[in-house]
N, C-alpha and C. Protein backbone atom coordinates (compact mmCIF):
# COMPACT_ATOMS: atom_id res chain seq x y z
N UNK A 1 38.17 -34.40 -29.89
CA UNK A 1 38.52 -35.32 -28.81
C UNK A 1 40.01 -35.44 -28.66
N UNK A 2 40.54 -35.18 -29.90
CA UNK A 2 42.14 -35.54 -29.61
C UNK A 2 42.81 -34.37 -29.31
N UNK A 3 42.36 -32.91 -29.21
CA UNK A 3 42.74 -31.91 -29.27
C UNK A 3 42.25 -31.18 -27.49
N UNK A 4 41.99 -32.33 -26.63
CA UNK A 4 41.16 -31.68 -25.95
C UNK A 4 40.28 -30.69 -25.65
N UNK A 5 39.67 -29.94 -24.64
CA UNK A 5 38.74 -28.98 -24.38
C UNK A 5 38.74 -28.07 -25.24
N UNK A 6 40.20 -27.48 -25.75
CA UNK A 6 40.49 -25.72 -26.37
C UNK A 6 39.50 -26.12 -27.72
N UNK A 7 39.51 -27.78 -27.87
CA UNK A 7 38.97 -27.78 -29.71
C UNK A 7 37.58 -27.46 -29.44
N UNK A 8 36.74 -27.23 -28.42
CA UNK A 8 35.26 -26.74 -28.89
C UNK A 8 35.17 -24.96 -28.91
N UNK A 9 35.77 -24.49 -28.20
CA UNK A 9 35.31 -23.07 -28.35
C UNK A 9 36.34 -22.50 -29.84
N UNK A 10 36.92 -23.23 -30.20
CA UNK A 10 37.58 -22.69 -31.96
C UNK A 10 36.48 -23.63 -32.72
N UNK A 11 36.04 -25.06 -32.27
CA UNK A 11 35.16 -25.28 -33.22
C UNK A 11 33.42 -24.47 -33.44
N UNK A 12 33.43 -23.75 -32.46
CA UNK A 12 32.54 -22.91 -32.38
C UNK A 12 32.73 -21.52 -33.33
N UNK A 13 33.82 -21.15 -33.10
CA UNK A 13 34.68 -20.25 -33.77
C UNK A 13 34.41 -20.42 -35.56
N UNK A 14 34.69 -21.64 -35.86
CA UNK A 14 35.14 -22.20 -37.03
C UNK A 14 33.51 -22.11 -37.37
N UNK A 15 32.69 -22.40 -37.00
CA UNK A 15 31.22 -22.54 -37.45
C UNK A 15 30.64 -21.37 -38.09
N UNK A 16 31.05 -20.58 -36.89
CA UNK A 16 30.11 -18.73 -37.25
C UNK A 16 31.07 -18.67 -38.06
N UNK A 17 32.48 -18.79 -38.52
CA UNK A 17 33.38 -18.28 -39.77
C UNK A 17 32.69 -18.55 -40.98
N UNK A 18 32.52 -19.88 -40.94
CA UNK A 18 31.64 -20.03 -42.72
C UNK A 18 29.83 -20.17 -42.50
N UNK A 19 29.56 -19.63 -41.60
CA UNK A 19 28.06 -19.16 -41.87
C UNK A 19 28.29 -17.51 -42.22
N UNK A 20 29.13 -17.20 -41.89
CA UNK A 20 29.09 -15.64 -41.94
C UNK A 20 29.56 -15.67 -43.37
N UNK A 21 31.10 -16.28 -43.55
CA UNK A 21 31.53 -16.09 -45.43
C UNK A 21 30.30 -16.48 -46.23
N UNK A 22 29.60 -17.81 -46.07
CA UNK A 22 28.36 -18.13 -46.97
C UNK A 22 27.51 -17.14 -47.80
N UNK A 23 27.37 -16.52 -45.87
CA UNK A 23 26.18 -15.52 -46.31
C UNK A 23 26.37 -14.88 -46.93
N UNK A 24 27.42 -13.99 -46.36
CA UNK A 24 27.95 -12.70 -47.00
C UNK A 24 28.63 -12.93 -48.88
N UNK A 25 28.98 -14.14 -48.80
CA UNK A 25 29.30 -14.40 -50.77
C UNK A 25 27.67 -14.52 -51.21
N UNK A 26 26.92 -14.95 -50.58
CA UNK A 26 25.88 -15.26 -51.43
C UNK A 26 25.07 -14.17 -51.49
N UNK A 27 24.73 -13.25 -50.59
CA UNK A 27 24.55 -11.75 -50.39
C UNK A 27 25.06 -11.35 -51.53
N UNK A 28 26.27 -10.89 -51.98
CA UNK A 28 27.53 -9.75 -52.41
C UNK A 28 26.66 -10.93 -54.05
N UNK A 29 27.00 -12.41 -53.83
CA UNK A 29 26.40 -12.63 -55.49
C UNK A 29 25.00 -12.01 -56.29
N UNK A 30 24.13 -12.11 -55.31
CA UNK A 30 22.88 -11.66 -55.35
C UNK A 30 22.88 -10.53 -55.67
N UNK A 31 23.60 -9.69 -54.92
CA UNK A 31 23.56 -7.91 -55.06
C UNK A 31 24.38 -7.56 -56.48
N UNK A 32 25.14 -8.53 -57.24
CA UNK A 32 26.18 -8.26 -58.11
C UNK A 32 25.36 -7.50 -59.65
N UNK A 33 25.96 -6.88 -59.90
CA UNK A 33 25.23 -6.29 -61.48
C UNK A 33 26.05 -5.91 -62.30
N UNK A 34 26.33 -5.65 -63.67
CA UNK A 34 26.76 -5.04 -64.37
C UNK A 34 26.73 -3.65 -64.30
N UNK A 35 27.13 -2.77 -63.64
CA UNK A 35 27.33 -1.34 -64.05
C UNK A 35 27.27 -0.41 -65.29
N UNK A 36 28.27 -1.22 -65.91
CA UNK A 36 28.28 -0.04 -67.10
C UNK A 36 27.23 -0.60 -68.07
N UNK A 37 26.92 -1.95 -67.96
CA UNK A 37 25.49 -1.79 -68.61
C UNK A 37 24.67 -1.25 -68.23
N UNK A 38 24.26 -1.21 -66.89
CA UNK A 38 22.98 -0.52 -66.11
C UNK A 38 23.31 0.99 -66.48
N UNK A 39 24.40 1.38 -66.62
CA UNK A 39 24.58 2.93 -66.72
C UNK A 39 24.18 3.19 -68.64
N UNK A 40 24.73 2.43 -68.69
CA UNK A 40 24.19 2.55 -70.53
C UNK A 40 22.51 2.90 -71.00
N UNK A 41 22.29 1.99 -70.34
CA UNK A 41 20.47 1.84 -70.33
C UNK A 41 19.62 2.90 -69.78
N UNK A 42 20.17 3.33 -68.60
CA UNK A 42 20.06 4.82 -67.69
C UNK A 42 20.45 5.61 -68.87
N UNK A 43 20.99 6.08 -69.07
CA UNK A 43 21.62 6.88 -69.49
C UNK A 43 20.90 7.41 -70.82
N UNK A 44 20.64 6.48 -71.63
CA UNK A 44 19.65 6.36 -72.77
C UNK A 44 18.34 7.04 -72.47
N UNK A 45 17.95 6.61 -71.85
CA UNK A 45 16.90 7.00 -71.13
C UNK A 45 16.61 8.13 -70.49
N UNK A 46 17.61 9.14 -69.88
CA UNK A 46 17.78 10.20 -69.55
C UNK A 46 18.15 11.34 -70.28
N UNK A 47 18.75 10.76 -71.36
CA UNK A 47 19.26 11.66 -72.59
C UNK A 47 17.74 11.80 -73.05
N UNK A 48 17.38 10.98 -73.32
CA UNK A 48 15.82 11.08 -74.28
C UNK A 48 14.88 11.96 -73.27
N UNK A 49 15.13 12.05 -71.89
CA UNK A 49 14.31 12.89 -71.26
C UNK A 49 13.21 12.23 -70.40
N UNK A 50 13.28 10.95 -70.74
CA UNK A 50 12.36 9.44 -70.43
C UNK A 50 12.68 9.43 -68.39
N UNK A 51 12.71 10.22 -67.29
CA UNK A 51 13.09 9.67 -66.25
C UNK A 51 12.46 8.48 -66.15
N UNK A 52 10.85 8.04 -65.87
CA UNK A 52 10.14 7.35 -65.63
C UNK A 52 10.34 5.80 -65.86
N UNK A 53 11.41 6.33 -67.52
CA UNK A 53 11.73 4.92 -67.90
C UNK A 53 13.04 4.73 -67.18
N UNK A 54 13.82 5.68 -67.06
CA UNK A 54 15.32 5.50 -66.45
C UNK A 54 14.93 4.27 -64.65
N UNK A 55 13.67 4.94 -63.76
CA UNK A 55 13.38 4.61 -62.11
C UNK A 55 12.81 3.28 -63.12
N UNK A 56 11.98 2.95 -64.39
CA UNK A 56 11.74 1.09 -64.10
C UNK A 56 12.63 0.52 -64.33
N UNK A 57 13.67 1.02 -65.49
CA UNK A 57 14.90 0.11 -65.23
C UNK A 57 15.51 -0.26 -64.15
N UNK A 58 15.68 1.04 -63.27
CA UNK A 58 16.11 0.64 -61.64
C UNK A 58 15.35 -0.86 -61.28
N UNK A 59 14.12 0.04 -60.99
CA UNK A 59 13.21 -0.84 -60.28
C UNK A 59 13.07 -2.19 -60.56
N UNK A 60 13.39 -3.02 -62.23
CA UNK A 60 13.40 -4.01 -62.96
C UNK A 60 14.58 -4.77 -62.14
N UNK A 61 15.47 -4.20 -61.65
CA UNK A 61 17.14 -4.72 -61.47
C UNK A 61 16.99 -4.07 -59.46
N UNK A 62 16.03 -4.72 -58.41
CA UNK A 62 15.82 -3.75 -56.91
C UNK A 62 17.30 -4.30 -56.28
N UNK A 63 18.70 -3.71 -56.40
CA UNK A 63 19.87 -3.93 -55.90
C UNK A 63 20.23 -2.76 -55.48
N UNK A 64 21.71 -2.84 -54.78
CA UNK A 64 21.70 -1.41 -53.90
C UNK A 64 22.05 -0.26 -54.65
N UNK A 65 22.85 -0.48 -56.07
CA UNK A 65 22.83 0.62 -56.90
C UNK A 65 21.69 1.00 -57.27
N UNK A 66 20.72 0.49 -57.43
CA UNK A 66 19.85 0.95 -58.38
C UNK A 66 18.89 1.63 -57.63
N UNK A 67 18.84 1.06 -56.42
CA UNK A 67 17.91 1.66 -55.34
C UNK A 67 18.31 3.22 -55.29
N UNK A 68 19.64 2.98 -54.82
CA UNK A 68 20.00 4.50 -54.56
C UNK A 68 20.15 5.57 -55.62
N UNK A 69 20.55 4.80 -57.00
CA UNK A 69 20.04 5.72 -58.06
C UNK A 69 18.66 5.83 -58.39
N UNK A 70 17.69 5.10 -58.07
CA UNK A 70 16.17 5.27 -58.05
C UNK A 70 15.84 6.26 -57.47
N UNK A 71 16.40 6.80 -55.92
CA UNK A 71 16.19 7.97 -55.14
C UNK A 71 15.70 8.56 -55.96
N UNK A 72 17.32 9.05 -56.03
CA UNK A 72 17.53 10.45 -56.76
C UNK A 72 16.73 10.65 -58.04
N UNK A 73 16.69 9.54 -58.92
CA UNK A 73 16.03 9.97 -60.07
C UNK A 73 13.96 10.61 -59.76
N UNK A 74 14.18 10.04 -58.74
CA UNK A 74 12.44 10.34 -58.51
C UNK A 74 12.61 11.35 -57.91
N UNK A 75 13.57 12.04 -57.00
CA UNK A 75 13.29 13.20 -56.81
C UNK A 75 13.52 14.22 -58.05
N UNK A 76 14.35 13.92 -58.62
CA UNK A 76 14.69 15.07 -60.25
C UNK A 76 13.12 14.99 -60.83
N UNK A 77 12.39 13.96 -60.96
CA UNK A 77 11.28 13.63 -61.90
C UNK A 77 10.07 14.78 -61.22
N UNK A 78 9.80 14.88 -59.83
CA UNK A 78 9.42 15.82 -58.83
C UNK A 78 10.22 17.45 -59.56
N UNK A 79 11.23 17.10 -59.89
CA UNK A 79 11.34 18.57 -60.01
C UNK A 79 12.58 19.24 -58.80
N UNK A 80 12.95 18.29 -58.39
CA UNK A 80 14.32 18.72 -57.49
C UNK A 80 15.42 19.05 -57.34
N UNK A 81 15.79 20.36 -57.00
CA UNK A 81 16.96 20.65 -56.97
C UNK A 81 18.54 19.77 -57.56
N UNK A 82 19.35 20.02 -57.91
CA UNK A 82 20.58 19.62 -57.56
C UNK A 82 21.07 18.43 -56.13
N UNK A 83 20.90 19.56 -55.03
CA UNK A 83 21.51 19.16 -54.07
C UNK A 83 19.78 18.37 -53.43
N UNK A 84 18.94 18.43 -53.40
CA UNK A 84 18.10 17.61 -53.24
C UNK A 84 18.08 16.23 -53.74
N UNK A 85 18.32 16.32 -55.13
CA UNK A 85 18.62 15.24 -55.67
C UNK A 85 19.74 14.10 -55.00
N UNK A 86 20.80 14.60 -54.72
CA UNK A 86 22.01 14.06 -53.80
C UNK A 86 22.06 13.83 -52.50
N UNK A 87 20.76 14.64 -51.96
CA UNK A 87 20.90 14.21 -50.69
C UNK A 87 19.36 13.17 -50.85
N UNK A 88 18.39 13.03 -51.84
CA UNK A 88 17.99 11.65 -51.84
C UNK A 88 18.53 10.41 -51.97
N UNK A 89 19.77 10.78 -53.01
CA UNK A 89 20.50 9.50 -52.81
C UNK A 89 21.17 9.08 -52.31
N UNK A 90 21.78 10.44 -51.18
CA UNK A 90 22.64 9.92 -50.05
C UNK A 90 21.99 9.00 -49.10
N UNK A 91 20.64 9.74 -48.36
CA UNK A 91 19.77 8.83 -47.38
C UNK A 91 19.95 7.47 -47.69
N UNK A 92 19.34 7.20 -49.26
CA UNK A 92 19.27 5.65 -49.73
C UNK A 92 20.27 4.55 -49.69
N UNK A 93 21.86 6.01 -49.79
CA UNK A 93 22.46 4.82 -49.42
C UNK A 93 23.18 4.74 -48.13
N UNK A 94 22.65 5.69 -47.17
CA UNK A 94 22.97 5.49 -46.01
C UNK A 94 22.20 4.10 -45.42
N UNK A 95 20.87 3.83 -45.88
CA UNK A 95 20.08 2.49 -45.97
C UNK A 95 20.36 1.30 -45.96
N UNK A 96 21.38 1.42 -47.58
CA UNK A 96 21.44 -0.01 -48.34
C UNK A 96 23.22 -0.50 -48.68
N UNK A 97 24.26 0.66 -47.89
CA UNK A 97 25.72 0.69 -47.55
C UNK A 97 25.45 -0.32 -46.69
N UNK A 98 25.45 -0.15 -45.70
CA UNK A 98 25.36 -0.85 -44.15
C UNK A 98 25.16 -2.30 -44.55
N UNK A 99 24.15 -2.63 -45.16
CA UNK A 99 23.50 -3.84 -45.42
C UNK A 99 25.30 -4.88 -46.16
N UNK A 100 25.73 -3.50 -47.28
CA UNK A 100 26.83 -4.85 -48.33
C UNK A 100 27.66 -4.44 -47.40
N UNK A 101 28.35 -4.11 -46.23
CA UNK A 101 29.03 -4.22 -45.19
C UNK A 101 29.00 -5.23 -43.91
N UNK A 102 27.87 -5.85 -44.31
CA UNK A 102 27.30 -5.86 -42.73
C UNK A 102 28.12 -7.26 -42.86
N UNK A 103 28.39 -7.54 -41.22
CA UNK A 103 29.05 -8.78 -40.90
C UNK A 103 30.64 -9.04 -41.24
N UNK A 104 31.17 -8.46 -42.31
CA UNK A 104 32.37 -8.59 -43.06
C UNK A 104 33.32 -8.82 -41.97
N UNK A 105 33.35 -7.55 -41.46
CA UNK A 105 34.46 -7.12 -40.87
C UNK A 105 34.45 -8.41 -39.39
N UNK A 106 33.53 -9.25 -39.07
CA UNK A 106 33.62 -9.68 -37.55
C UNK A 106 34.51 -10.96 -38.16
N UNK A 107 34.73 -11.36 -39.61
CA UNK A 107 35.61 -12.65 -40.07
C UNK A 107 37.39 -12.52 -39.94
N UNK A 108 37.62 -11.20 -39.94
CA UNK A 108 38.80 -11.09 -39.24
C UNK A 108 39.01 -10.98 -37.96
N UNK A 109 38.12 -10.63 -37.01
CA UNK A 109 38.12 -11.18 -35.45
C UNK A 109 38.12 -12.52 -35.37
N UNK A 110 37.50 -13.19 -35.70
CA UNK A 110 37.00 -14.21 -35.25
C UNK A 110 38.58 -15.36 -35.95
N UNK A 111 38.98 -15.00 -37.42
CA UNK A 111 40.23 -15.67 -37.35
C UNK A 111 41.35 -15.36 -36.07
N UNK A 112 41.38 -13.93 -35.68
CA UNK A 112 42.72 -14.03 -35.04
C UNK A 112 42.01 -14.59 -33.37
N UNK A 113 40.67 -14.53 -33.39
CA UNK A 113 40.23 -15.37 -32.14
C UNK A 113 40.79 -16.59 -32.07
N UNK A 114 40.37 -17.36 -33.28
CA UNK A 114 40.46 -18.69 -33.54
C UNK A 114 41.95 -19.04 -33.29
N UNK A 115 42.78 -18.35 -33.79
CA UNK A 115 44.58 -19.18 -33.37
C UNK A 115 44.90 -18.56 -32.11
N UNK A 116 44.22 -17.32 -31.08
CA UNK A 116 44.07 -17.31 -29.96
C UNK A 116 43.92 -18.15 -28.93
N UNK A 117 42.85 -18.84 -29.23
CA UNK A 117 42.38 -20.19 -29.03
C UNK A 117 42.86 -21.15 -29.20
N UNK A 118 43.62 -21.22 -30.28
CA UNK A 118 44.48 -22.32 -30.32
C UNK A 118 45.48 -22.34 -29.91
N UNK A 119 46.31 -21.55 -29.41
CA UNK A 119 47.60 -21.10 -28.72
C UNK A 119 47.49 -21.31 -27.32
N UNK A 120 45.95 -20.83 -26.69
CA UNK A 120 45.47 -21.01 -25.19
C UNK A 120 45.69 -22.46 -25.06
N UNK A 121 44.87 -23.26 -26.12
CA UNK A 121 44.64 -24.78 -25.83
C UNK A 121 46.18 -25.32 -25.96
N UNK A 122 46.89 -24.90 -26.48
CA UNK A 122 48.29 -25.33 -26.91
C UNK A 122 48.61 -25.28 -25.14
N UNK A 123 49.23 -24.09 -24.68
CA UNK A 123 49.64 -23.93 -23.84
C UNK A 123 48.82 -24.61 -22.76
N UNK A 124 47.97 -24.57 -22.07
CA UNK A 124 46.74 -25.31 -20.84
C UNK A 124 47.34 -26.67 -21.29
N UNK A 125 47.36 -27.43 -22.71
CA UNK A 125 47.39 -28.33 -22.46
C UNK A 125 49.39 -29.22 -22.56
N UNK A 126 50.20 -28.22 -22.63
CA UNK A 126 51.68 -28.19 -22.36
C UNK A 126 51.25 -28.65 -20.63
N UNK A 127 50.93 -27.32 -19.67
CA UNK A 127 51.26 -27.05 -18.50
C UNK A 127 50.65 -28.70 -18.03
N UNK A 128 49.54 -28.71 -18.50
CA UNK A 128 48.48 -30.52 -17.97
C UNK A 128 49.30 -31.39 -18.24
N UNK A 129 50.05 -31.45 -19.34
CA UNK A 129 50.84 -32.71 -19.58
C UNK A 129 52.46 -32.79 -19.03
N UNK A 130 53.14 -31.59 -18.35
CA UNK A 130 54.09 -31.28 -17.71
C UNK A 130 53.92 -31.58 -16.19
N UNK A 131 52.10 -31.53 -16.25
CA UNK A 131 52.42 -31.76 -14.48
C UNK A 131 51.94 -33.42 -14.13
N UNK A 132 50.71 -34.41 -15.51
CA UNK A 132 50.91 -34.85 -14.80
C UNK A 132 52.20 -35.92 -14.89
N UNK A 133 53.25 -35.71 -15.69
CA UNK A 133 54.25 -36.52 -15.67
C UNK A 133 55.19 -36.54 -14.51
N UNK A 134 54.75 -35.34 -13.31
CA UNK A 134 55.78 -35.29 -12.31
C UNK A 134 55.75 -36.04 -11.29
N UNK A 135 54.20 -36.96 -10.97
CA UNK A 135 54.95 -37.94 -9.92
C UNK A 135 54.82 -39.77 -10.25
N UNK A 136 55.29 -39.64 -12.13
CA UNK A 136 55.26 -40.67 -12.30
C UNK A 136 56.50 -42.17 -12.61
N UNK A 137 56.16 -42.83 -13.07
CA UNK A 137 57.61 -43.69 -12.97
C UNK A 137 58.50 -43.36 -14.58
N UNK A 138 59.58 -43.17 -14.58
CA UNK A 138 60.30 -42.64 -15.30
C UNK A 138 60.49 -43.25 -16.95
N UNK A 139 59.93 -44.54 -17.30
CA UNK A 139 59.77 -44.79 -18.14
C UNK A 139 58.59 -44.93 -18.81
N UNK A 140 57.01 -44.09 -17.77
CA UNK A 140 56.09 -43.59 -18.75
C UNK A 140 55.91 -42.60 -18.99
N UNK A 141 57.03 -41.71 -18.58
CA UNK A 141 57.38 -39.83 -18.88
C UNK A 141 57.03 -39.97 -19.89
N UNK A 142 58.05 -40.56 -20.85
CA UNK A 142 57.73 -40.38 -22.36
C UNK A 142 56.78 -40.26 -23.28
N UNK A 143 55.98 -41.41 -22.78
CA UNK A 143 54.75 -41.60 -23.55
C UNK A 143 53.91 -40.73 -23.25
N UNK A 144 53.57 -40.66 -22.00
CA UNK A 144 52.60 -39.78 -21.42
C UNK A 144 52.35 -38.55 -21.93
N UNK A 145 53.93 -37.79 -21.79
CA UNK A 145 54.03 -36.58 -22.41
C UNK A 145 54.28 -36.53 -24.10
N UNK A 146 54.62 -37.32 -24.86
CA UNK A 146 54.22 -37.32 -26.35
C UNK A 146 53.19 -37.02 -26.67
N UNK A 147 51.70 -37.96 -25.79
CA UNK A 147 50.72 -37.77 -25.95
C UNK A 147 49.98 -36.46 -25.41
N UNK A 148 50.18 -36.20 -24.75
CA UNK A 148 49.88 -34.92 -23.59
C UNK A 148 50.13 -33.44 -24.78
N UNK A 149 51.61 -33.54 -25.75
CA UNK A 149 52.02 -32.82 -26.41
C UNK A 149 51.30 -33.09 -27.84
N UNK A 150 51.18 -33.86 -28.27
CA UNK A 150 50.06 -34.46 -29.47
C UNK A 150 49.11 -33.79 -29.61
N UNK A 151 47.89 -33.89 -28.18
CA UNK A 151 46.50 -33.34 -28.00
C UNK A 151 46.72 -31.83 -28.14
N UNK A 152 47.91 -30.75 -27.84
CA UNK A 152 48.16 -29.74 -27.55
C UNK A 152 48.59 -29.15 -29.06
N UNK A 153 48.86 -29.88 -29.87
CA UNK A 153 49.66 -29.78 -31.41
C UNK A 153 48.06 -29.80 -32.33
N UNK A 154 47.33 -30.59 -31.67
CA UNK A 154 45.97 -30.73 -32.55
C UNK A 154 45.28 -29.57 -32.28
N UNK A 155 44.68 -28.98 -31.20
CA UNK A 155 44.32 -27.50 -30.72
C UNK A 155 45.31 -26.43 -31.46
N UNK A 156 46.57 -26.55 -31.42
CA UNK A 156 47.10 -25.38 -32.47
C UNK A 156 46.59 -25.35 -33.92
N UNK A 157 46.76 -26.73 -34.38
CA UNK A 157 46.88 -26.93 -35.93
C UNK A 157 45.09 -26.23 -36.36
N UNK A 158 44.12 -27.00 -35.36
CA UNK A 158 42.52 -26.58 -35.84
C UNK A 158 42.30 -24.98 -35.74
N UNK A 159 42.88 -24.49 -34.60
CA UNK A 159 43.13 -22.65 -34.53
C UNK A 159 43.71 -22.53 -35.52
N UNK A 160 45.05 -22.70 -35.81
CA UNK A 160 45.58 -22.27 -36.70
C UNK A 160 44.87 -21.80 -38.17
N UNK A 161 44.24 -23.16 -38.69
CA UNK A 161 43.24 -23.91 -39.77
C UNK A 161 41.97 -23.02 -40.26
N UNK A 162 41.46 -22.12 -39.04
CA UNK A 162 40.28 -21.58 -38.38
C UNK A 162 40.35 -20.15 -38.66
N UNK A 163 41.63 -20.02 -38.35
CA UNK A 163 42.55 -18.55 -38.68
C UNK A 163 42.42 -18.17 -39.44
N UNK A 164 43.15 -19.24 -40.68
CA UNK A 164 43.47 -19.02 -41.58
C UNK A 164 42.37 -18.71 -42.46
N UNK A 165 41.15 -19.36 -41.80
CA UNK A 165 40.45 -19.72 -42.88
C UNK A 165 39.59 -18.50 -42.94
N UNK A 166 39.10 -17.74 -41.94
CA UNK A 166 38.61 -16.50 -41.94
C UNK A 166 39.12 -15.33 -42.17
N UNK A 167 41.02 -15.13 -42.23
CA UNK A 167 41.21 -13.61 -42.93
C UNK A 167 41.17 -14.41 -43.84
N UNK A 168 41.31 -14.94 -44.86
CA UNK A 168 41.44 -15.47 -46.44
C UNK A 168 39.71 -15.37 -46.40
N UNK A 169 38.95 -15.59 -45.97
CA UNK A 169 37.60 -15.09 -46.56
C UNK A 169 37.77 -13.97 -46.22
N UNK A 170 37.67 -13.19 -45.15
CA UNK A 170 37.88 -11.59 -45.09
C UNK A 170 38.65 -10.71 -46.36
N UNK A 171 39.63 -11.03 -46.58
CA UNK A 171 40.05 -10.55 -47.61
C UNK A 171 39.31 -10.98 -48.84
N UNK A 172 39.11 -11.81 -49.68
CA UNK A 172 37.91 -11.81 -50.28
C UNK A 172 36.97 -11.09 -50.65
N UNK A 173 36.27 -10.90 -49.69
CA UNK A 173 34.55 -10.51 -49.41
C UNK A 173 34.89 -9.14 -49.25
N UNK A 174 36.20 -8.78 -48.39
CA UNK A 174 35.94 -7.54 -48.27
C UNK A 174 36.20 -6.47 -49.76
N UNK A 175 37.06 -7.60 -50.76
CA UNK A 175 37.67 -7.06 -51.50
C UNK A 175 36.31 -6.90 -52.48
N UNK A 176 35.13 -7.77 -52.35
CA UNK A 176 34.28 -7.47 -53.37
C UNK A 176 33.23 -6.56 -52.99
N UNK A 177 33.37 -6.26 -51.49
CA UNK A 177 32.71 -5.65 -50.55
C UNK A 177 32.88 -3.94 -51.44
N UNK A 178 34.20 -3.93 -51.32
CA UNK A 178 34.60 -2.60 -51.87
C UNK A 178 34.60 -2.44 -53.24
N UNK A 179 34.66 -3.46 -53.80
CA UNK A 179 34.35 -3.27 -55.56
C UNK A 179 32.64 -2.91 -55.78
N UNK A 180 31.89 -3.35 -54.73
CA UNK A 180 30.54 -3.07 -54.92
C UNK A 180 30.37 -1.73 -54.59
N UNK A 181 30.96 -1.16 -53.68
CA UNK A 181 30.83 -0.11 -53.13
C UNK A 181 31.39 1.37 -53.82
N UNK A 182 32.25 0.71 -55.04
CA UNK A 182 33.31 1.66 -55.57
C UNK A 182 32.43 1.51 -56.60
N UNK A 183 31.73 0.48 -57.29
CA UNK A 183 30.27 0.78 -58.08
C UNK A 183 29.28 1.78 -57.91
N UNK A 184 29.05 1.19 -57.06
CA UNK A 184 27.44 2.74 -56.51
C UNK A 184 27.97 3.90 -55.86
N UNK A 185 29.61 4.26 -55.98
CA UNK A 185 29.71 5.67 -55.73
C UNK A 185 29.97 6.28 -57.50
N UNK A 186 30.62 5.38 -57.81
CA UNK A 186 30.41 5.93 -59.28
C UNK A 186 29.21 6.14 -60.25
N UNK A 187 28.55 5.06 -60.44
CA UNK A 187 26.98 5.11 -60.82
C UNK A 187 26.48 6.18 -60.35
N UNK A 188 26.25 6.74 -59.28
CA UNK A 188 25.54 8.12 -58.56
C UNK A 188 25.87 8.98 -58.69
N UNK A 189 27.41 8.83 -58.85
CA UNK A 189 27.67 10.75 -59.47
C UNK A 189 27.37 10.65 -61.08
N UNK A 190 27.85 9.19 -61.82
CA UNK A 190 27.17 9.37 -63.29
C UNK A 190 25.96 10.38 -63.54
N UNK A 191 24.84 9.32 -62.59
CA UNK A 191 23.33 9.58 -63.13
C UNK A 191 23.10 10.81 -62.16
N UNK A 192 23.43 11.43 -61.41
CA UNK A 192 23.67 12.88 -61.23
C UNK A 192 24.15 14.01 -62.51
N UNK A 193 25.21 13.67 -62.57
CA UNK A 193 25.62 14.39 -63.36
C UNK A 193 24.98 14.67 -64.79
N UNK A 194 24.43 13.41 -65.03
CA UNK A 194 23.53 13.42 -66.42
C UNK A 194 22.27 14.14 -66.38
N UNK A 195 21.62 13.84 -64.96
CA UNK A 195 20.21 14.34 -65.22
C UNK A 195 20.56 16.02 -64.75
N UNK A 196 21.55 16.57 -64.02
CA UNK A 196 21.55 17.73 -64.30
C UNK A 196 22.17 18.64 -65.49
N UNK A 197 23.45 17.76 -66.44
CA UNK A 197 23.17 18.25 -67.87
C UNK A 197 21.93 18.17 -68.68
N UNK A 198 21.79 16.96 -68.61
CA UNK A 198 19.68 17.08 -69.00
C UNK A 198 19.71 18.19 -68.84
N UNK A 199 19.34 18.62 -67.65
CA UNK A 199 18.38 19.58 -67.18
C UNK A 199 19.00 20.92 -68.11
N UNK A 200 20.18 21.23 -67.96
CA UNK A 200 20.70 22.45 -68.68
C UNK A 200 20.60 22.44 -70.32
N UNK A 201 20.57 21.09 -70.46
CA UNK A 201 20.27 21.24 -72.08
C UNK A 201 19.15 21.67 -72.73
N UNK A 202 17.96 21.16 -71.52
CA UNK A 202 16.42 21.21 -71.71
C UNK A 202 16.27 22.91 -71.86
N UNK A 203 17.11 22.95 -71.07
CA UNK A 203 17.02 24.46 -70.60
C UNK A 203 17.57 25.86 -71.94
N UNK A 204 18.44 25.50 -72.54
CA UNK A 204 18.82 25.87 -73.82
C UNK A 204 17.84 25.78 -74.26
């Protein structure tokens, strides 16, 4: 109310900002795992020759690493190639990428929307309070326009606020976005790489 009109379409702004961070932290928590334990346990398991047991450990832990190392391990267990193997686990994570991405990126739009918005409302409400002081009596210029400039200072400050508040989650999320992601590219060439030494050792 004190910020006039510009404050609903940033408070709109400001809404989808932390339904989207919510989600997306509580998503990225959910999806979170230990790696090099999960790779330990795999790994055990694959050395011994056990696939079956390597896909329930996956399956025990259904997150996007494990999924996509589940692929692959069920196609090796089939009896699959190398590059079969890799391109099962590529599909999977062409699947389950998208998903720990999804939404991230619209929290840095929507901040530099938000002080967009607040700069619009700034200005609309400068020009409103410049004009209507022009055909009035000279000692309520002042007030008029203090206030006129007030409502226009509150629309910056909530953009501003709004801004701020969505690249600082963007950066964040995205940063764990990519730590998840820099997980399950590593994990997959691991348990690649293992089940086709397996395979050559078996093969000795």
């Amino acid at each position: 109310k004190e910020g006039g009109w510009g404050m609903y379409p940033i408070l709109i702004l400001c809404i989808i900002t932390i339904y989207i961070t919510v989600e997306r932290a509580m998503y990225l928590a959910k999806s979170k795992i230990n790696v090099e334990q999960l790779m330990s346990m795999i790994k055990s398991q694959i050395v011994a020759g056990n696939l079956r047991g390597a896909i329930s450990t996956c399956d025990a832990q259904p997150v996007a690493v494990t999924k996509v190392i589940a692929a692959g391990l069920r196609k090796a267990e089939q009896g699959g190639a190398e590059h079969e193997i890799q391109q099962s686990m590529d599909e999977e994570a062409l699947r389950e990428l998208p998903k720990i991405e999804k939404r991230t990126g619209y929290l840095a739009m929507l901040g530099n929307l938000a002080t967009l918005a607040g700069l619009l409302g700034t200005i609309t409400g400068l020009i409103k309070s410049f004009a209507s002081v022009a055909g009035v009596d000279p000692s309520m210029k002042a007030t008029m326009l203090s206030k006129g400039i007030s409502e226009a200072m509150n629309c910056t400050a909530f953009g501003l606020g709004t801004g701020i508040l969505g690249l600082a989650a963007y950066a964040v999320l995205n940063g764990k976005t990519q730590h998840s992601l820099d997980g399950i590219n590593q994990a997959t060439v691991e348990s690649l790489n293992l089940v086709v030494t397996g395979r050559g050792g078996a093969g000795r």
